[in-house]
PDB file of N, CA and C in Angstrom:
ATOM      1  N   UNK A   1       0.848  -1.166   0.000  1.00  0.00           N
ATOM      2  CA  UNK A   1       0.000   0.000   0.000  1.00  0.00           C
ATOM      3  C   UNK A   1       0.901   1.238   0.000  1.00  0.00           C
ATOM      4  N   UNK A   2       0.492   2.241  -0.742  1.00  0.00           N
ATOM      5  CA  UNK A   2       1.315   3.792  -0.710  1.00  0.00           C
ATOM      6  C   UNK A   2       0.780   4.591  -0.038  1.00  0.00           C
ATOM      7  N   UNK A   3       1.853   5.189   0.678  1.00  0.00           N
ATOM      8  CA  UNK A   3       1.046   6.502   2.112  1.00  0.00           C
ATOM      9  C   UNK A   3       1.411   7.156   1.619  1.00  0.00           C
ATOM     10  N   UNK A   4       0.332   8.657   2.018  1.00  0.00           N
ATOM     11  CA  UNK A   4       1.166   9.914   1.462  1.00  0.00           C
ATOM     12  C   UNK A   4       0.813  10.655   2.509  1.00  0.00           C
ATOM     13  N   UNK A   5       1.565  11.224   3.399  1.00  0.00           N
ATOM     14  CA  UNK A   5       1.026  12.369   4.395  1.00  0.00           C
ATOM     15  C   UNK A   5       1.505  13.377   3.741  1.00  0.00           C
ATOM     16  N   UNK A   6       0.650  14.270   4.282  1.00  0.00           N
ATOM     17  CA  UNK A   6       0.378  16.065   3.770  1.00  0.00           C
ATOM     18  C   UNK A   6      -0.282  17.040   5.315  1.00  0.00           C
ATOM     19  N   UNK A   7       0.873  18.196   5.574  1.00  0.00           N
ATOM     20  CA  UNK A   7       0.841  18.803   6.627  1.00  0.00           C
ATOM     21  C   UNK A   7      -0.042  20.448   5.800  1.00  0.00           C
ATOM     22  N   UNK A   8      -0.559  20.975   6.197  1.00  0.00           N
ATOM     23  CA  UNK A   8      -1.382  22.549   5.854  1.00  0.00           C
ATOM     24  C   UNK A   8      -0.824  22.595   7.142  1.00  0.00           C
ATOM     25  N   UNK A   9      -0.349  23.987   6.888  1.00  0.00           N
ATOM     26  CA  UNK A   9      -0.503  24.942   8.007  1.00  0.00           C
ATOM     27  C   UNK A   9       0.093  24.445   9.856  1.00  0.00           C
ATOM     28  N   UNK A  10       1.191  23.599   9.339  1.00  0.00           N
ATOM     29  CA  UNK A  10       1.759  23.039  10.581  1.00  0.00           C
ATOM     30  C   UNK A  10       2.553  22.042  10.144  1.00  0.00           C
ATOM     31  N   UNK A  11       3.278  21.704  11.010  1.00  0.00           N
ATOM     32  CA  UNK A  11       4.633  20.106  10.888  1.00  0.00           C
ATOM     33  C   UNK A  11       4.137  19.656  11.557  1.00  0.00           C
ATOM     34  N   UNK A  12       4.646  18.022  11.067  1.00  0.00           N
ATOM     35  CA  UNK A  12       4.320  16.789  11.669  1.00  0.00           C
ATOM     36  C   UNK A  12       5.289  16.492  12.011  1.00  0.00           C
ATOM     37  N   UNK A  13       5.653  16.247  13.397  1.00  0.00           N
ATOM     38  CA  UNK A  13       6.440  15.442  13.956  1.00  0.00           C
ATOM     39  C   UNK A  13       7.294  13.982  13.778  1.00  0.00           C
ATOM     40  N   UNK A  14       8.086  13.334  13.862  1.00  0.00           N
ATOM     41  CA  UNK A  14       8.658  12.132  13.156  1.00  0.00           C
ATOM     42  C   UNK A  14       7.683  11.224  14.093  1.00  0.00           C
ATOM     43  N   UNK A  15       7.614  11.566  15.751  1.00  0.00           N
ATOM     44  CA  UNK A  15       6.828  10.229  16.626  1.00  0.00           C
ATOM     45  C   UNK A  15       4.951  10.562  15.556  1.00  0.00           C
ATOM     46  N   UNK A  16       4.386  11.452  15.108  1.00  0.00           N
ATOM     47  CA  UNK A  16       3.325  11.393  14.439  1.00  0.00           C
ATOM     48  C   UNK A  16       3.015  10.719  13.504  1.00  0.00           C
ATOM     49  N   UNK A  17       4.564  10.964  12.869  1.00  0.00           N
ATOM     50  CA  UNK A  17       4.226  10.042  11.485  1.00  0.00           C
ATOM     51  C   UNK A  17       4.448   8.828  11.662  1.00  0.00           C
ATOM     52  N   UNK A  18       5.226   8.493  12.531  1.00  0.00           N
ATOM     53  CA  UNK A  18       5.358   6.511  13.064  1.00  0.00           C
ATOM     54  C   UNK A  18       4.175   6.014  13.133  1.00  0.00           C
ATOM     55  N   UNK A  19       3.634   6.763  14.469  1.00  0.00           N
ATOM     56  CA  UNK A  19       2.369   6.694  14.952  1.00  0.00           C
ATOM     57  C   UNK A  19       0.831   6.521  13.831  1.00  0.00           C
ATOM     58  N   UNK A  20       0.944   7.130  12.757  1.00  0.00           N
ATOM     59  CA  UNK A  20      -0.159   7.517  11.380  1.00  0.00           C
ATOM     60  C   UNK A  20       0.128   6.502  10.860  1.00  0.00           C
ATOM     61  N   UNK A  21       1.672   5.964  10.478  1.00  0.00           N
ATOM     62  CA  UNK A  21       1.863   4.827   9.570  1.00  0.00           C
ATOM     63  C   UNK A  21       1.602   3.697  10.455  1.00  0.00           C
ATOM     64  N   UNK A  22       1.226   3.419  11.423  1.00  0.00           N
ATOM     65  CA  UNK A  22       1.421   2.133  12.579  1.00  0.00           C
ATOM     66  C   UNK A  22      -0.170   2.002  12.228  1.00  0.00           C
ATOM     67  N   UNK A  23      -1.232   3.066  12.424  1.00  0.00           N
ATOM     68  CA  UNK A  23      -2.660   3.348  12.063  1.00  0.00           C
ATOM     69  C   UNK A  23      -3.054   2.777  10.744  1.00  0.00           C
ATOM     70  N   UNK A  24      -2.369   3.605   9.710  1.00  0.00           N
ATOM     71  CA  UNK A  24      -3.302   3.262   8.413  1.00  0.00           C
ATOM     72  C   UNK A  24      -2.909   1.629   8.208  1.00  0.00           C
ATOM     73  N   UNK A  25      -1.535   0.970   8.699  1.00  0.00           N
ATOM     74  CA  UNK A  25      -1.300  -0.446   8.335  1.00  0.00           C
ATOM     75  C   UNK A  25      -2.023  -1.175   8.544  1.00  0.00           C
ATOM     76  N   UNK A  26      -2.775  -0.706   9.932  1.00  0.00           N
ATOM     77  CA  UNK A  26      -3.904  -1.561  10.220  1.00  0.00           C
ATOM     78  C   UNK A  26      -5.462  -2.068   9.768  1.00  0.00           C
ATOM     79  N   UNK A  27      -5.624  -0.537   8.938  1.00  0.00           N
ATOM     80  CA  UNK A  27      -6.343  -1.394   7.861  1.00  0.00           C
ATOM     81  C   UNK A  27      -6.197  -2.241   7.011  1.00  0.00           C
ATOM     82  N   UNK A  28      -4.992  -2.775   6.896  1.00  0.00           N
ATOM     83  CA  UNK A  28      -4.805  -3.500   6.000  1.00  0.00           C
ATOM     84  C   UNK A  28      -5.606  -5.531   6.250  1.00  0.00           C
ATOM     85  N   UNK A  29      -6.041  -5.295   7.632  1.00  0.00           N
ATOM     86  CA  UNK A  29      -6.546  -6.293   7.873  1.00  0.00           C
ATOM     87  C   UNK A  29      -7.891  -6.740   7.579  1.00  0.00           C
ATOM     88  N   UNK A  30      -8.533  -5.239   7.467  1.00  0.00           N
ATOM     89  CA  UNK A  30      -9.677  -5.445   6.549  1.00  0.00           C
ATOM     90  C   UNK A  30     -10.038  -5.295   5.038  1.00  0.00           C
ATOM     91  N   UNK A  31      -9.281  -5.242   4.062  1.00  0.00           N
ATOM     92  CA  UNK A  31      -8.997  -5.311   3.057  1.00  0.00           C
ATOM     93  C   UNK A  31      -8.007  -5.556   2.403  1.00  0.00           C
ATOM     94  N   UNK A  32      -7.960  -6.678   1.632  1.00  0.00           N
ATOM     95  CA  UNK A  32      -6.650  -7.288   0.691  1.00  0.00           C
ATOM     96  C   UNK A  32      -6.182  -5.596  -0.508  1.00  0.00           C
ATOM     97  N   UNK A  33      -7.314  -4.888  -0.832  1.00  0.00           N
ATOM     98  CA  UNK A  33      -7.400  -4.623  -1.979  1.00  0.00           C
ATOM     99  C   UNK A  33      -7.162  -3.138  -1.843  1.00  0.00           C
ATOM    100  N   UNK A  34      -6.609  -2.239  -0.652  1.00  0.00           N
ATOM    101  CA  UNK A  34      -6.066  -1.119  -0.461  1.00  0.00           C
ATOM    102  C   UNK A  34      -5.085  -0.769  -1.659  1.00  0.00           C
ATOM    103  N   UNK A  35      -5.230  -0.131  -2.110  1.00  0.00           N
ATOM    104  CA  UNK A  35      -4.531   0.322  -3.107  1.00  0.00           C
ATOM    105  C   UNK A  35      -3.287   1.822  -2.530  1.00  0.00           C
ATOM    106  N   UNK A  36      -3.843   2.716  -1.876  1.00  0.00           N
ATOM    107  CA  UNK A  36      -2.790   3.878  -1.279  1.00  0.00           C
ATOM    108  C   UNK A  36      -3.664   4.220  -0.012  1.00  0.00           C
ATOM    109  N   UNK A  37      -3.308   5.160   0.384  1.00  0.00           N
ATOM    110  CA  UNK A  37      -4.070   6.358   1.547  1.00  0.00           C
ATOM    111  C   UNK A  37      -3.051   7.000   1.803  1.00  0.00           C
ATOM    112  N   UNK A  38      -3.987   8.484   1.827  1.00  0.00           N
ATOM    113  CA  UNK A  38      -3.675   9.536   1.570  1.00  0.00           C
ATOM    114  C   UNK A  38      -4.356  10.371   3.204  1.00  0.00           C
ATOM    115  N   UNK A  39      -3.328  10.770   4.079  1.00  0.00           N
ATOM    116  CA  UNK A  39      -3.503  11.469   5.260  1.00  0.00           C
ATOM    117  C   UNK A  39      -3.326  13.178   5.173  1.00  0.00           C
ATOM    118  N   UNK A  40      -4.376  13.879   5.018  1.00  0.00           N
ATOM    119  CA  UNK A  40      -3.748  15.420   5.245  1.00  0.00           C
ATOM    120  C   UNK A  40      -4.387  15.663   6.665  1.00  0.00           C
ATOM    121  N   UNK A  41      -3.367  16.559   7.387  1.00  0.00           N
ATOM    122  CA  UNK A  41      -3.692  17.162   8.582  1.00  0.00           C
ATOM    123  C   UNK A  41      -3.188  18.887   8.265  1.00  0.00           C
ATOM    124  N   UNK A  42      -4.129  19.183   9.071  1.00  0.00           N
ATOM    125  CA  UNK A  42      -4.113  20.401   8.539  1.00  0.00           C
ATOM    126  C   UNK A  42      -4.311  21.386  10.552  1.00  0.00           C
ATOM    127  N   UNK A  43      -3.982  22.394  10.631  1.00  0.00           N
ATOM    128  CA  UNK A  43      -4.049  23.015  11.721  1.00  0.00           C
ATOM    129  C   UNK A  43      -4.734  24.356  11.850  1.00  0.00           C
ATOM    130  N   UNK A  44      -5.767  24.780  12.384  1.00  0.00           N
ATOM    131  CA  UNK A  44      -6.644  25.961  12.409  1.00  0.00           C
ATOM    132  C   UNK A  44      -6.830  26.176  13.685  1.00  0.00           C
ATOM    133  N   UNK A  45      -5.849  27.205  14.064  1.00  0.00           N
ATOM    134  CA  UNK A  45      -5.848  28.004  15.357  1.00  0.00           C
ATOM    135  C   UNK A  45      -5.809  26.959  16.651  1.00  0.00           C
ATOM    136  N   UNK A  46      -7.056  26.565  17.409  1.00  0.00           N
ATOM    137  CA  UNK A  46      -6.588  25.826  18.554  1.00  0.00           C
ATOM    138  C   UNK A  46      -7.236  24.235  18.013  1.00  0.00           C
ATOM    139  N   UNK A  47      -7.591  23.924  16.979  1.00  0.00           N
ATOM    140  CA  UNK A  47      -8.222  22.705  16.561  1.00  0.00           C
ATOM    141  C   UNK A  47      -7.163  21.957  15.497  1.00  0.00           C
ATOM    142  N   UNK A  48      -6.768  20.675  15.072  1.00  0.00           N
ATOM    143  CA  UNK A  48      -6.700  19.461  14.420  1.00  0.00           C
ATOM    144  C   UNK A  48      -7.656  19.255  13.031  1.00  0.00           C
ATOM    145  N   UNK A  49      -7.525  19.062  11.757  1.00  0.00           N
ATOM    146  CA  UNK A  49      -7.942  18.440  10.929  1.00  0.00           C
ATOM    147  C   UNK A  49      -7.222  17.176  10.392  1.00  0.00           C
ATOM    148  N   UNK A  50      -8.469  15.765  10.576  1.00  0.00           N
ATOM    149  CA  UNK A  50      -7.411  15.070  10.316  1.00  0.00           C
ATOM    150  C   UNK A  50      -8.257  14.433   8.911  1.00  0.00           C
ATOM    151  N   UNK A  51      -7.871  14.580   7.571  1.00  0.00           N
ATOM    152  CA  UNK A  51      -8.791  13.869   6.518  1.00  0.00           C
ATOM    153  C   UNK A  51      -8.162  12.507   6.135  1.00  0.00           C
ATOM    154  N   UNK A  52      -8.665  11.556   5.928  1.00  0.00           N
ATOM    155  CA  UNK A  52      -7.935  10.216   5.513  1.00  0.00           C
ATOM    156  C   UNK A  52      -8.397   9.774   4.371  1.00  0.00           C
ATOM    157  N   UNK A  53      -7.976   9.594   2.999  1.00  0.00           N
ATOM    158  CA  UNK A  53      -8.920   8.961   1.486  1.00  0.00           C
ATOM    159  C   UNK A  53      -7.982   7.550   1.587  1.00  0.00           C
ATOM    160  N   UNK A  54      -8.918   6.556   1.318  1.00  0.00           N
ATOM    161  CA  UNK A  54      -8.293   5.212   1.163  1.00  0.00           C
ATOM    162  C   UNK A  54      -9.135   5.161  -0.472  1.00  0.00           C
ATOM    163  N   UNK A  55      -8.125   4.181  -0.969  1.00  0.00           N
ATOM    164  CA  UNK A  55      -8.307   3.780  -2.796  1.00  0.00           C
ATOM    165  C   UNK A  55      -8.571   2.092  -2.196  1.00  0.00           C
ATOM    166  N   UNK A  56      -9.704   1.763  -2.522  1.00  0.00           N
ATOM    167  CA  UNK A  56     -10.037   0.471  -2.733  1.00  0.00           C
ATOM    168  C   UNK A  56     -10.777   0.035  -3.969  1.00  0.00           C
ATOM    169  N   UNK A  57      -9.725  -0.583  -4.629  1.00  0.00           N
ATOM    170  CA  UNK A  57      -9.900  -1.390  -5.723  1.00  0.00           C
ATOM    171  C   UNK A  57     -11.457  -0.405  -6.595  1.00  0.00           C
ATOM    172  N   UNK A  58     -10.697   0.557  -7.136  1.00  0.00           N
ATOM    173  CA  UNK A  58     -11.899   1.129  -7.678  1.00  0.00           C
ATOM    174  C   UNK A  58     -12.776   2.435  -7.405  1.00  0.00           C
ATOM    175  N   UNK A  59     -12.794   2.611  -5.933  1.00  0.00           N
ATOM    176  CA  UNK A  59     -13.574   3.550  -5.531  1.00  0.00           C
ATOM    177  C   UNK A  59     -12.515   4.005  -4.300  1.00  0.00           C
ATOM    178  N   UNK A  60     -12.803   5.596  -3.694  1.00  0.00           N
ATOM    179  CA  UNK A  60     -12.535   6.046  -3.031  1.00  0.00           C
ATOM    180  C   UNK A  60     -13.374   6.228  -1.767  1.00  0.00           C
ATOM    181  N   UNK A  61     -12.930   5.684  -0.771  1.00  0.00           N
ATOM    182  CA  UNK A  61     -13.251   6.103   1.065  1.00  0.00           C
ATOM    183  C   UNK A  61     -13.012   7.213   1.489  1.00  0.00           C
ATOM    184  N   UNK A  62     -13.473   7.882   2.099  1.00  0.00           N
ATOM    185  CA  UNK A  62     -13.018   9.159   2.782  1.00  0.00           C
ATOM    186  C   UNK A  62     -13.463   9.390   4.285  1.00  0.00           C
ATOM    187  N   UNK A  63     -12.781   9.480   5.483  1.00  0.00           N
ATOM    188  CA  UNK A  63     -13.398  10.014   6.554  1.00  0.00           C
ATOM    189  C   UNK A  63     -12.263  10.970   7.138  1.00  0.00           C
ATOM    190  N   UNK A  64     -13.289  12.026   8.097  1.00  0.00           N
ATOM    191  CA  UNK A  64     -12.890  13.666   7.882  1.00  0.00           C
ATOM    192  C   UNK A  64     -12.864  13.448   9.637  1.00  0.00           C
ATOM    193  N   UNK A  65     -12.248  13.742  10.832  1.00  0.00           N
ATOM    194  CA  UNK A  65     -12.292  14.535  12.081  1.00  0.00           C
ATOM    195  C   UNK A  65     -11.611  14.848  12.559  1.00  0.00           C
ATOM    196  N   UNK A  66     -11.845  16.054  12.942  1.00  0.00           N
ATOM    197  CA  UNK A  66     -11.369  17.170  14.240  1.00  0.00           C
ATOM    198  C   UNK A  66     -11.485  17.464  15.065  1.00  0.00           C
ATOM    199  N   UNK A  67     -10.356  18.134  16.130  1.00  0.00           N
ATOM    200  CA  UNK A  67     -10.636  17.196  17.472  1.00  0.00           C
ATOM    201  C   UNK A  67      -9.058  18.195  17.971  1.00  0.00           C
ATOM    202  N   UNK A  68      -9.115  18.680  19.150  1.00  0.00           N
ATOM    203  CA  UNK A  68      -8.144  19.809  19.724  1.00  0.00           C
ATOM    204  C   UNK A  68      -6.447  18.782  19.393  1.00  0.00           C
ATOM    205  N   UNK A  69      -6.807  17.425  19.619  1.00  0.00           N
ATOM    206  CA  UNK A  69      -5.595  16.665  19.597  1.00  0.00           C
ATOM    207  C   UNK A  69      -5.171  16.057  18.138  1.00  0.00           C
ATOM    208  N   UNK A  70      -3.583  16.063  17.879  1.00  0.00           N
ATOM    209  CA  UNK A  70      -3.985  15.933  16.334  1.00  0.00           C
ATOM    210  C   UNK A  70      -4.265  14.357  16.574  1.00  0.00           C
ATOM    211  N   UNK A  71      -3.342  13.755  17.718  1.00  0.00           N
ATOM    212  CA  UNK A  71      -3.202  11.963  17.645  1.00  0.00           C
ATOM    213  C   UNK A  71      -4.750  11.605  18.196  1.00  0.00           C
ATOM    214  N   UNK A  72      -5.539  12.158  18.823  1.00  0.00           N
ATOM    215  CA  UNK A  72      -7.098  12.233  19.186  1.00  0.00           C
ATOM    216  C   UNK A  72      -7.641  12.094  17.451  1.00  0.00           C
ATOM    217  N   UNK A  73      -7.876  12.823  16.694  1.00  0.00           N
ATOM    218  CA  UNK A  73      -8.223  12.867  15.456  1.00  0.00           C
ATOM    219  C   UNK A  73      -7.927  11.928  14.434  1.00  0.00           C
ATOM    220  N   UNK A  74      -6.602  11.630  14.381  1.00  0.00           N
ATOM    221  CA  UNK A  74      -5.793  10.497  13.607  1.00  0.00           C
ATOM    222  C   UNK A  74      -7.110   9.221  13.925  1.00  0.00           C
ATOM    223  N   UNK A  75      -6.890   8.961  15.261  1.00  0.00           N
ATOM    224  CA  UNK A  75      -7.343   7.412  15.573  1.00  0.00           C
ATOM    225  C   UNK A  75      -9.099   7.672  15.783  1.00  0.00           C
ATOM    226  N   UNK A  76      -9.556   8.852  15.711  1.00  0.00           N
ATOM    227  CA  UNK A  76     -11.110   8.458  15.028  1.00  0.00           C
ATOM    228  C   UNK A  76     -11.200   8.552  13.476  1.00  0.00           C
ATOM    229  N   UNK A  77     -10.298   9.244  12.833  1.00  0.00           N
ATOM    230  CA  UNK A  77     -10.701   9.184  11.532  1.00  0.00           C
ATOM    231  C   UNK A  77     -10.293   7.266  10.893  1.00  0.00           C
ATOM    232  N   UNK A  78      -9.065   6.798  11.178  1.00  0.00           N
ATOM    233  CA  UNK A  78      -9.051   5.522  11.231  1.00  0.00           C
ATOM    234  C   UNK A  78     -10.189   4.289  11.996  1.00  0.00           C
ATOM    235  N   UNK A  79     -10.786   4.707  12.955  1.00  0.00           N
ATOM    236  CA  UNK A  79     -11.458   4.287  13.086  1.00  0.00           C
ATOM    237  C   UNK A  79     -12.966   3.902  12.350  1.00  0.00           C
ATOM    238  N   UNK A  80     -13.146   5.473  11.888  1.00  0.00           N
ATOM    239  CA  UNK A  80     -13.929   5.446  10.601  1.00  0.00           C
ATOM    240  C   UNK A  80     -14.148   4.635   9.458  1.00  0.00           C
ATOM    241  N   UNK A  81     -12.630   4.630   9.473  1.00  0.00           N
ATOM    242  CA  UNK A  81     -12.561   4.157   8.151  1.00  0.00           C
ATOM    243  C   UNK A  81     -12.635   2.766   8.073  1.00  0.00           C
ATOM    244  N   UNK A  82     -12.375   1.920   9.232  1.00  0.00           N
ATOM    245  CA  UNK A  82     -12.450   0.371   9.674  1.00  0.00           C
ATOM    246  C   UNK A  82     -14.007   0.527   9.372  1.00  0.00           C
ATOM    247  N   UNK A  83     -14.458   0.853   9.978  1.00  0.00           N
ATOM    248  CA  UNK A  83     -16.152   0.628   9.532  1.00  0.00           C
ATOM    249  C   UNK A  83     -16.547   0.811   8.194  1.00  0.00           C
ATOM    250  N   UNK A  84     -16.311   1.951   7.758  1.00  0.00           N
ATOM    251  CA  UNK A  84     -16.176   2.191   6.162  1.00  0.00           C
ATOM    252  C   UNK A  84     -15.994   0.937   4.630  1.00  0.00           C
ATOM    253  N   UNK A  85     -14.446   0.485   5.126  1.00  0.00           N
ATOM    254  CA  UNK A  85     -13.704  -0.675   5.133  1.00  0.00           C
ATOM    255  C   UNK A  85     -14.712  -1.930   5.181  1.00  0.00           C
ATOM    256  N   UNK A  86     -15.541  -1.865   6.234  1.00  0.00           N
ATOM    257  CA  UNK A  86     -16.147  -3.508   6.565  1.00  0.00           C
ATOM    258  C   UNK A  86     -17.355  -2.873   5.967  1.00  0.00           C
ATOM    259  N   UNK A  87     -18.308  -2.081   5.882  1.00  0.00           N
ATOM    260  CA  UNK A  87     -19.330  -1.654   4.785  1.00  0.00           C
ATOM    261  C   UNK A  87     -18.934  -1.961   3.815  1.00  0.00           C
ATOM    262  N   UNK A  88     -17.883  -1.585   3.015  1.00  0.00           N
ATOM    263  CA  UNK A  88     -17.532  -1.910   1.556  1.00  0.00           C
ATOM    264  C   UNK A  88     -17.304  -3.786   1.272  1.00  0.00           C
ATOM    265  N   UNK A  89     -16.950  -3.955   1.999  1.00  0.00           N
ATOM    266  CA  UNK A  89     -16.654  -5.486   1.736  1.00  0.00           C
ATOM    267  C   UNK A  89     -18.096  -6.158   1.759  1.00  0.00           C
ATOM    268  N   UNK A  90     -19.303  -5.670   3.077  1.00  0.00           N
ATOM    269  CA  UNK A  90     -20.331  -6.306   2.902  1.00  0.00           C
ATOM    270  C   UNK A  90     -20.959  -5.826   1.460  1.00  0.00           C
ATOM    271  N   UNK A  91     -20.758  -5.011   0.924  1.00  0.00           N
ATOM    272  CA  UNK A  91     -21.692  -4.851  -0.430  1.00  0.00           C
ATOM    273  C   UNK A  91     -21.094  -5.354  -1.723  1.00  0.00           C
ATOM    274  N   UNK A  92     -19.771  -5.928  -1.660  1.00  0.00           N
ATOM    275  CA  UNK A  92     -19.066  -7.091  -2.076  1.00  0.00           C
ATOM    276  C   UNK A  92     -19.339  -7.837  -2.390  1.00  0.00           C
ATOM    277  N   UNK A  93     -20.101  -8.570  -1.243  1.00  0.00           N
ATOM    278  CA  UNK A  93     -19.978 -10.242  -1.118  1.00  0.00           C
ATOM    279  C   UNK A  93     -21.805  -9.998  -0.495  1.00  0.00           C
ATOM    280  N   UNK A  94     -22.200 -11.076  -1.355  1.00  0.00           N
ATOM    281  CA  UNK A  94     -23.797 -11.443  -1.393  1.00  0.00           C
ATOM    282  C   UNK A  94     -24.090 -12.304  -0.158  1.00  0.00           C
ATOM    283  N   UNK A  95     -24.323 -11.952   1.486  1.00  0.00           N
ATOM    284  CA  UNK A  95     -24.121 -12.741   2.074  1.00  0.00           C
ATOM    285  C   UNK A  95     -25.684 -13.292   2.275  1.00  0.00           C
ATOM    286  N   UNK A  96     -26.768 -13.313   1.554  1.00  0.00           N
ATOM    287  CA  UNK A  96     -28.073 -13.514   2.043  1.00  0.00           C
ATOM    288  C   UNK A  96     -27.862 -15.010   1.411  1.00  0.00           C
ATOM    289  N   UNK A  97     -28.911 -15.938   1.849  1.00  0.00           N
ATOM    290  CA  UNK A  97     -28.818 -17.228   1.244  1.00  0.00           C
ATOM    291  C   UNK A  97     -30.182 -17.289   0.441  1.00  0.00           C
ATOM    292  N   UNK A  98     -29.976 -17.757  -0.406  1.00  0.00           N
ATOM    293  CA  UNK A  98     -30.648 -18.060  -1.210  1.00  0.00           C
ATOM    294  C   UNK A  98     -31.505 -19.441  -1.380  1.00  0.00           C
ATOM    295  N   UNK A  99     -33.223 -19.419  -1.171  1.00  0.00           N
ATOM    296  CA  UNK A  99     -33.773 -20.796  -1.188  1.00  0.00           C
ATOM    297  C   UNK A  99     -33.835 -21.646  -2.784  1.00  0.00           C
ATOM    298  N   UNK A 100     -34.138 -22.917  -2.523  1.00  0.00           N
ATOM    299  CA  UNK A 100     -34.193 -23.443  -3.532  1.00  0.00           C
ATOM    300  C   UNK A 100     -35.929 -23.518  -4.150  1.00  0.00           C
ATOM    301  N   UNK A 101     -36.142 -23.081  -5.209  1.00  0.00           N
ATOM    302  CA  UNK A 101     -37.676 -23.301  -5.616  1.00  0.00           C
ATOM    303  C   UNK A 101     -37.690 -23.926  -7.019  1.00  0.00           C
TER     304      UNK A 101
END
């Protein structure tokens, strides 16, 4: 998978970016088919923007939050995206069963 972090309006720290790359790897458990993700954080006065786009096989994910902490923000927008992640896979895969008539 390819990361790309992107700072607006502030630096990222080296323990942040460990920390972001330790995060997005972990989606990798819910999808074979991650293609990149793309992290911008961005900084506005006393608040955190944290946006995350994941490329899965085709279509683009996106989840957006902010939050006074940037590492507070990081791990709900990843969190997001685990759900996101397991939505996309259920509309995937046909899990209803089907009777015989």
């Amino acid at each position: 998978m390819q990361k790309t972090m992107t700072a607006r309006h502030c630096e990222l720290a080296e323990e942040y970016k460990q920390h972001a790359d330790r995060e997005i790897d972990r989606l990798n458990r819910y999808s074979d088919n991650i293609l990149s993700a793309d992290l911008i954080v961005s900084q506005e006065k006393y608040r955190y923007m944290v946006e995350l786009n994941v490329h899965v096989g085709g279509h683009i994910l996106t989840s957006k939050e902010e939050n006074a902490e940037a590492y507070t923000a990081l791990d709900q927008a990843v969190n997001k995206m685990e759900s996101q992640i397991k939505k996309h896979n259920g509309k995937l895969h046909d899990h209803r069963t089907r009777r015989n008539q």
